[in-house]
C-alpha atoms as a PDB file:
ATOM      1  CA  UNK A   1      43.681  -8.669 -10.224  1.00  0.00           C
ATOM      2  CA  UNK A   2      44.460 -10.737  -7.506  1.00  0.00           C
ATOM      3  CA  UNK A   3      43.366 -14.564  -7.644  1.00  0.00           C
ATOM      4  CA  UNK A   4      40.667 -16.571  -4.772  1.00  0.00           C
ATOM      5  CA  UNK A   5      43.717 -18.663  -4.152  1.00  0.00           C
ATOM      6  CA  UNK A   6      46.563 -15.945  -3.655  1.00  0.00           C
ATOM      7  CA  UNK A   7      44.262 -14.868  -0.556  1.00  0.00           C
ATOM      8  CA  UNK A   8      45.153 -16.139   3.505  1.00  0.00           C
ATOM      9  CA  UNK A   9      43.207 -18.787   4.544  1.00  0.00           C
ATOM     10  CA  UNK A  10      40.959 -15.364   6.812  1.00  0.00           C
ATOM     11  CA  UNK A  11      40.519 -13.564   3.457  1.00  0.00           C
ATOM     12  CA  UNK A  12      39.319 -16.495   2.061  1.00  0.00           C
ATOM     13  CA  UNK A  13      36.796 -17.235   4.790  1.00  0.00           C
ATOM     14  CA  UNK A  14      35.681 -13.714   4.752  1.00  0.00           C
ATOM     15  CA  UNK A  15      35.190 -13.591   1.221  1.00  0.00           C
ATOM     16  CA  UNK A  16      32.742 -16.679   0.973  1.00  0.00           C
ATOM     17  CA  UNK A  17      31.074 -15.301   3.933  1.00  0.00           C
ATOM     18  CA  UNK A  18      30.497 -12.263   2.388  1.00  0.00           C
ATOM     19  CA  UNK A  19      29.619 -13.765  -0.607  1.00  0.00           C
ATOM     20  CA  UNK A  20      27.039 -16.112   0.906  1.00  0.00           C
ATOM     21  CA  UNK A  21      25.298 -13.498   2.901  1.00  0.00           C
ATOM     22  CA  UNK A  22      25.094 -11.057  -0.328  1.00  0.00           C
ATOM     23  CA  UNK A  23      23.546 -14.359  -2.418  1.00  0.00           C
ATOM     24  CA  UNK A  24      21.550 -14.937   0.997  1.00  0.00           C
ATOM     25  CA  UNK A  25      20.079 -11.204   0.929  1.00  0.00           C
ATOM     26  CA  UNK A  26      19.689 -11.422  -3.132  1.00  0.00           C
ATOM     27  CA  UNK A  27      17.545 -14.565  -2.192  1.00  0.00           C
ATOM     28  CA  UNK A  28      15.330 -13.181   0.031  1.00  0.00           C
ATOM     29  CA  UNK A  29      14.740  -9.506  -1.780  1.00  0.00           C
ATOM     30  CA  UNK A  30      13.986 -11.447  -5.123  1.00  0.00           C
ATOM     31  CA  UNK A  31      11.705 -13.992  -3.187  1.00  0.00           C
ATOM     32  CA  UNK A  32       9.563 -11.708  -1.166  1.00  0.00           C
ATOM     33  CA  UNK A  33      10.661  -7.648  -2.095  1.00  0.00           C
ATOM     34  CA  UNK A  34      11.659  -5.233   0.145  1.00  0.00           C
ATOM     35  CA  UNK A  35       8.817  -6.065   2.500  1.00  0.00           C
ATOM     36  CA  UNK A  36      10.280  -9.468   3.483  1.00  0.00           C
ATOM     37  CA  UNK A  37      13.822  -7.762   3.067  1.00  0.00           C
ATOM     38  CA  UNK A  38      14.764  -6.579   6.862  1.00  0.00           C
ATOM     39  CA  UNK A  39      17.505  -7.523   8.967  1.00  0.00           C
ATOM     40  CA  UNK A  40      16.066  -5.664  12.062  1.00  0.00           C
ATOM     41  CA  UNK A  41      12.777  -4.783  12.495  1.00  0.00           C
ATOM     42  CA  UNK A  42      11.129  -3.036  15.168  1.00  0.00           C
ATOM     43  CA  UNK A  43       7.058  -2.802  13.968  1.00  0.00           C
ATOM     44  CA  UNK A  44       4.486  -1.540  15.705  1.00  0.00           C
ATOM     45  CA  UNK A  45       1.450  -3.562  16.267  1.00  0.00           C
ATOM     46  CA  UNK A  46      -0.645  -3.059  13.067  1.00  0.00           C
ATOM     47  CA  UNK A  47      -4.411  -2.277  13.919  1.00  0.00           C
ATOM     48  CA  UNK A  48      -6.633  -5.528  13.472  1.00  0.00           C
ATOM     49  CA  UNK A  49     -10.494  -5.948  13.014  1.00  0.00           C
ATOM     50  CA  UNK A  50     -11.638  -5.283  16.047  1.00  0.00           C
ATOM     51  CA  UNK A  51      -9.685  -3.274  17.449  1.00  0.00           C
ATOM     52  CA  UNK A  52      -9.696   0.684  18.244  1.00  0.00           C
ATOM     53  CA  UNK A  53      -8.798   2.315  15.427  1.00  0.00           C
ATOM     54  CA  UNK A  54      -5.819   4.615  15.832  1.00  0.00           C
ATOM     55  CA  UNK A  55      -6.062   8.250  15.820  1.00  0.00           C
ATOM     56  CA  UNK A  56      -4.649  10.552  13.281  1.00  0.00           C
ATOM     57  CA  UNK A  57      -5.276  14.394  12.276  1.00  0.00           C
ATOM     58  CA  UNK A  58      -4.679  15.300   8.869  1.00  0.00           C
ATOM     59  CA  UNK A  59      -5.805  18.518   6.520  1.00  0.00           C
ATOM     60  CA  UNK A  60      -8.796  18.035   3.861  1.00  0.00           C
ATOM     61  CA  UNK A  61      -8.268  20.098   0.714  1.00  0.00           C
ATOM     62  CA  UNK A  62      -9.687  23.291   2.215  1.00  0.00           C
ATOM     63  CA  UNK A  63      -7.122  23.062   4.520  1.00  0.00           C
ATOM     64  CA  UNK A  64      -9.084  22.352   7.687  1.00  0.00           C
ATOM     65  CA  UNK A  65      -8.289  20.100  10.207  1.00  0.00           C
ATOM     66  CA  UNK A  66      -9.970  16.402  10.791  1.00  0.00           C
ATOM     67  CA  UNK A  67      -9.304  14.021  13.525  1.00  0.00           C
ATOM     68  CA  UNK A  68     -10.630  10.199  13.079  1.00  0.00           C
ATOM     69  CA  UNK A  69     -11.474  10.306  16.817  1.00  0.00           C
ATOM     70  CA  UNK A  70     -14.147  13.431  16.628  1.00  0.00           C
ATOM     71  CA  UNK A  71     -16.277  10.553  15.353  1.00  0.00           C
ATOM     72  CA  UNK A  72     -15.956   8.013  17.858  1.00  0.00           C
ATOM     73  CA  UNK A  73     -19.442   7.472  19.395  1.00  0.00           C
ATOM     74  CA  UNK A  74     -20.978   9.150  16.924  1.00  0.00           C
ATOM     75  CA  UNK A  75     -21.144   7.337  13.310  1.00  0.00           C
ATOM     76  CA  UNK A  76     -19.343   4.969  11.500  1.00  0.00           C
ATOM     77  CA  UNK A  77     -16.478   5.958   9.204  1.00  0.00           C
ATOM     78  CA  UNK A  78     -15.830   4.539   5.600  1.00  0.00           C
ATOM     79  CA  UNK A  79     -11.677   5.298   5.913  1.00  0.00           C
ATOM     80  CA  UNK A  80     -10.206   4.469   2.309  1.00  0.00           C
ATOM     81  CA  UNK A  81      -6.371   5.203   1.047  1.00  0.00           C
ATOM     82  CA  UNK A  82      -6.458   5.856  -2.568  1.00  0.00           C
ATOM     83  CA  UNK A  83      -4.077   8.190  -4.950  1.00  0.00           C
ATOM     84  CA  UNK A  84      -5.101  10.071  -7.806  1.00  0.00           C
ATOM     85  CA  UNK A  85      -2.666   8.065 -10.349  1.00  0.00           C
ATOM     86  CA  UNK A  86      -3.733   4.598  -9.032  1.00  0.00           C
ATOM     87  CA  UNK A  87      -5.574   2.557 -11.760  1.00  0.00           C
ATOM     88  CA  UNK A  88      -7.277   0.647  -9.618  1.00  0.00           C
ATOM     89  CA  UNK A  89      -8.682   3.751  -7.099  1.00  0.00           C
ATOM     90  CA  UNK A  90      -9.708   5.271 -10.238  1.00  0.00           C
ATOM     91  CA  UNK A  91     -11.869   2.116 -10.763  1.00  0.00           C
ATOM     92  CA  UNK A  92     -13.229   2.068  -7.330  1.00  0.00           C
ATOM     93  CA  UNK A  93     -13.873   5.728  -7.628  1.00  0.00           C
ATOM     94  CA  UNK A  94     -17.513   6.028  -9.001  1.00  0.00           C
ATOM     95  CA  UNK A  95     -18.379   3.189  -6.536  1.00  0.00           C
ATOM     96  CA  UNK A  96     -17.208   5.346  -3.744  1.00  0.00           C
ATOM     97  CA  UNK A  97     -19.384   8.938  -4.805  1.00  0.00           C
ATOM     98  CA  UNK A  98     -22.438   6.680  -5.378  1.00  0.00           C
ATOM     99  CA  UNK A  99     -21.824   5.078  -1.562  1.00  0.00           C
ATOM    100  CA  UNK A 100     -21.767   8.654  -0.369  1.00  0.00           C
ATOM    101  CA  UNK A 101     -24.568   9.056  -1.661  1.00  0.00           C
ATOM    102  CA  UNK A 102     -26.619   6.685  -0.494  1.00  0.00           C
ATOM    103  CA  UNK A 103     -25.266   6.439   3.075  1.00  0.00           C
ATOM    104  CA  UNK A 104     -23.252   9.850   3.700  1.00  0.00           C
ATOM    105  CA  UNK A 105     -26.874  11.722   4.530  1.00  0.00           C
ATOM    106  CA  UNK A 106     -27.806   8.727   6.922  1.00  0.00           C
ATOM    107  CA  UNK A 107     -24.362   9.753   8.732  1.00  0.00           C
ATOM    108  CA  UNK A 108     -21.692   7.445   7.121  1.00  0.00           C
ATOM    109  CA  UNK A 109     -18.317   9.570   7.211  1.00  0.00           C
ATOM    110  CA  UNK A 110     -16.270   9.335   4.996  1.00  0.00           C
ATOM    111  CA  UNK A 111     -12.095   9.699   5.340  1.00  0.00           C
ATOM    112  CA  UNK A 112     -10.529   9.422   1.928  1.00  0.00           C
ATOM    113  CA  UNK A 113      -7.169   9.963   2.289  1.00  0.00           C
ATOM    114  CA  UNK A 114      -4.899  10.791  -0.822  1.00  0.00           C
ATOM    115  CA  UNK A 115      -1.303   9.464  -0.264  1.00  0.00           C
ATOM    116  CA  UNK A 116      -0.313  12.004  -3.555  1.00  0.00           C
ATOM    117  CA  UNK A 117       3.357  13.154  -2.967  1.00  0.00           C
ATOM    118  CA  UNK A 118       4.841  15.972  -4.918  1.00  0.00           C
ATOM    119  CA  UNK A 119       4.418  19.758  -5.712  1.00  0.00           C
ATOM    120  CA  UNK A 120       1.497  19.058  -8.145  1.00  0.00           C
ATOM    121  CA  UNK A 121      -0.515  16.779  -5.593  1.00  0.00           C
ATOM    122  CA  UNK A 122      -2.987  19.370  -4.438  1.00  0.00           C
ATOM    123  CA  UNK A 123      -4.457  20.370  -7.285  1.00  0.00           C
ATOM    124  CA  UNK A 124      -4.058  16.274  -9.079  1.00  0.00           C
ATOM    125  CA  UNK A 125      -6.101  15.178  -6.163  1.00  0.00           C
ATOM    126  CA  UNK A 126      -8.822  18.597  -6.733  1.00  0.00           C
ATOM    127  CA  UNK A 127      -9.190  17.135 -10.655  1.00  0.00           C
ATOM    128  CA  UNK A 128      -9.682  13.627  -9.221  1.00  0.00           C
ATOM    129  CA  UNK A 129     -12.554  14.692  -7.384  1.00  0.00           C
ATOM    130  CA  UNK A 130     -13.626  17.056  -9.828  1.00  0.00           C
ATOM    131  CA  UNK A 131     -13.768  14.455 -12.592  1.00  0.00           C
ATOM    132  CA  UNK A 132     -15.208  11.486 -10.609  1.00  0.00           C
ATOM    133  CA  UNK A 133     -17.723  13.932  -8.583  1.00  0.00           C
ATOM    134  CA  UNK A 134     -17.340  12.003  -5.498  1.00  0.00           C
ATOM    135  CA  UNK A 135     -19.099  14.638  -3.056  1.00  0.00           C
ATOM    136  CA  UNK A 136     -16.651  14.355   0.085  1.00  0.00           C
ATOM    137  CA  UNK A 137     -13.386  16.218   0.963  1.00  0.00           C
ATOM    138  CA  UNK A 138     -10.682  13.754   1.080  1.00  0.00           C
ATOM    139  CA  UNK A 139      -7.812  14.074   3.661  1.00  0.00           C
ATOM    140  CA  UNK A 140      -4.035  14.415   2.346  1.00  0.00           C
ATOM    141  CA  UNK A 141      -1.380  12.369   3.739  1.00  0.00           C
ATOM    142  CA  UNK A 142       1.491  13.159   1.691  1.00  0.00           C
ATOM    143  CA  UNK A 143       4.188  12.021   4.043  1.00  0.00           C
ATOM    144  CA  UNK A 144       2.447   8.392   4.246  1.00  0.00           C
ATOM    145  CA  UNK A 145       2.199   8.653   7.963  1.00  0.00           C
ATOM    146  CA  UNK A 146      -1.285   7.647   8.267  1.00  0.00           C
ATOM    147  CA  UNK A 147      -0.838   4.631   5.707  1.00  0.00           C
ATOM    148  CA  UNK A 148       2.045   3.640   7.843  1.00  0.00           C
ATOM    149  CA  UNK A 149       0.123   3.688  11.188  1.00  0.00           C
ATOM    150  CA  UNK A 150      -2.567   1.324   9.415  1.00  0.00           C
ATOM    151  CA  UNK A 151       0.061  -0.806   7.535  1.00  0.00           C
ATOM    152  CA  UNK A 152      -1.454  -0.002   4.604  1.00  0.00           C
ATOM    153  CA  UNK A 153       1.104  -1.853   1.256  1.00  0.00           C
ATOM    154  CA  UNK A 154      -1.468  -1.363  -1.166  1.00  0.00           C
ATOM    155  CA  UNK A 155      -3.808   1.256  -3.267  1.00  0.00           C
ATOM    156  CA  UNK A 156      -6.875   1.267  -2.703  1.00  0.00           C
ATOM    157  CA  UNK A 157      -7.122   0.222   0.807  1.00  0.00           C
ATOM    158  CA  UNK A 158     -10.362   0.537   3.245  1.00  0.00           C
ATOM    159  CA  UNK A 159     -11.061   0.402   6.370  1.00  0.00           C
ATOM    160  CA  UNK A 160     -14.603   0.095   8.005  1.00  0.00           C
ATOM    161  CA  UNK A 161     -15.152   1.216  11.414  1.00  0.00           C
ATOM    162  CA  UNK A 162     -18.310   1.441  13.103  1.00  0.00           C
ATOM    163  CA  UNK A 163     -19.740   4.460  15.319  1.00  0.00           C
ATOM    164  CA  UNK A 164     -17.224   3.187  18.704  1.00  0.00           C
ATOM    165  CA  UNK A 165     -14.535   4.038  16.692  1.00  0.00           C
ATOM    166  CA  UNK A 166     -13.591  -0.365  16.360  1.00  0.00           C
ATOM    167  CA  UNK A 167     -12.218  -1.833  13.157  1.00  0.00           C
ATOM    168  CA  UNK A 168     -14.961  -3.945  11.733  1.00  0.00           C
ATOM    169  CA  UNK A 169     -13.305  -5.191   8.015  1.00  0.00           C
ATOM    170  CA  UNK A 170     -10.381  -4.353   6.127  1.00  0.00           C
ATOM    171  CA  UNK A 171     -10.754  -5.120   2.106  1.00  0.00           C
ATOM    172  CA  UNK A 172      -8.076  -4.379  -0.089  1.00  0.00           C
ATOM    173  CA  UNK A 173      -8.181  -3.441  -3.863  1.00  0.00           C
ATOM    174  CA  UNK A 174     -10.870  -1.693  -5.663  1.00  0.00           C
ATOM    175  CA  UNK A 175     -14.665  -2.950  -4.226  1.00  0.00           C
ATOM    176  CA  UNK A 176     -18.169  -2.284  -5.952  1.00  0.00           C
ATOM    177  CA  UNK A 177     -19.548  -0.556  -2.667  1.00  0.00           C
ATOM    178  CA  UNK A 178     -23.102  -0.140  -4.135  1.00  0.00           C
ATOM    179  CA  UNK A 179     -23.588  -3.771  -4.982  1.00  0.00           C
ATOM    180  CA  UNK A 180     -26.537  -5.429  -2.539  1.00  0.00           C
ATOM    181  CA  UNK A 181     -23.958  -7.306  -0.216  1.00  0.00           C
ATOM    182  CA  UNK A 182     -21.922  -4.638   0.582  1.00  0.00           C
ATOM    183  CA  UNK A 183     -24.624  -2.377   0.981  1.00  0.00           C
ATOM    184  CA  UNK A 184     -25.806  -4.645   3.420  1.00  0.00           C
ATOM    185  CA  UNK A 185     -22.780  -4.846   5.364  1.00  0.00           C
ATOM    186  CA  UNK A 186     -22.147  -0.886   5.408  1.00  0.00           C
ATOM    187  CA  UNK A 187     -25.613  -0.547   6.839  1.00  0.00           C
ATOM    188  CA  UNK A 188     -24.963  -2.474   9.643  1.00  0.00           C
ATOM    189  CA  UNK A 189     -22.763   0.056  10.639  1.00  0.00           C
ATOM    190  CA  UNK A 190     -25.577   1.801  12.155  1.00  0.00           C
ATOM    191  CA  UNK A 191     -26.464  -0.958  14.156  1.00  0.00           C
END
């Protein structure tokens, strides 16, 4: 084993730098997790309220084909990330059949999009809808690129868009979407 002071005076200066930039990146990744944990970054703009929602095509369960912009001008779309092993979707879940509900026959759409990876994600996301009755077709984005066009970091996510295809609110985490103030605000979708 060689000793700090047996090094030249270079190694020596390399090895604290080293050492300071490892305790450095150690600092930062224990502070804010991998999320604040980049040494180069090159992100897109994330889509804000108000803004155009992007577009996306993804496949629903029967394996047809839906793209978010087929609705623009027409009705407002209820776009929600969830996955069928999330605690808190499965909360939000009941909420979200009784909203369709109420509001899919008035022209609501909804886009639920599963981010379920693996060989067994089909047919966990069919028993999720199955079991919570929820009345829609959700999308499947197993590859997360949809989640990572909206910047979505967390489970359940939604997005509310009215009919010109514009971000109107973002909430994140599971929501009561039948209670009286949120019904209020989803109806003025139609406005």
């Amino acid at each position: 084993m060689i000793h700090f002071m047996e090094l030249s005076r270079p190694q020596r200066v390399l090895f604290l730098s080293a050492t300071g930039l490892l305790a450095l990146a150690v600092t930062l990744f224990l502070s804010k997790g991998w999320e604040g944990f980049t040494l180069f970054s090159i992100k897109e703009e994330l889509p804000k309220i108000g803004a155009i929602a992007p577009d996306f095509t993804l496949k629903d369960l029967a394996g047809n084909t839906v793209r978010l912009v087929e609705f623009r001008g027409k009705s407002p779309v209820f776009l929600n990330f969830w996955a069928s092993w999330c605690p808190a979707c499965r909360q939000e879940a009941p909420a979200n059949g009784q909203l369709h509900q109420k509001l899919g026959s008035k022209g609501l759409r909804f886009l639920a999009i599963s981010v379920d990876q693996g060989p067994t994600a089909t047919d966990e996301v069919r028993r999720f809808v199955e079991e919570f009755r929820l009345g829609f077709v959700p999308l499947l984005d197993p590859k997360h690129r949809v989640l990572d066009l909206y910047g979505v970091t967390g489970i359940p996510t939604t997005f509310l868009i009215d009919r010109n295809g514009k971000i109107v609110a973002k909430e994140v985490g599971p929501m009561n979407w039948t209670s009286p103030e949120r019904l209020k605000s989803l109806e003025g979708l139609f406005n």
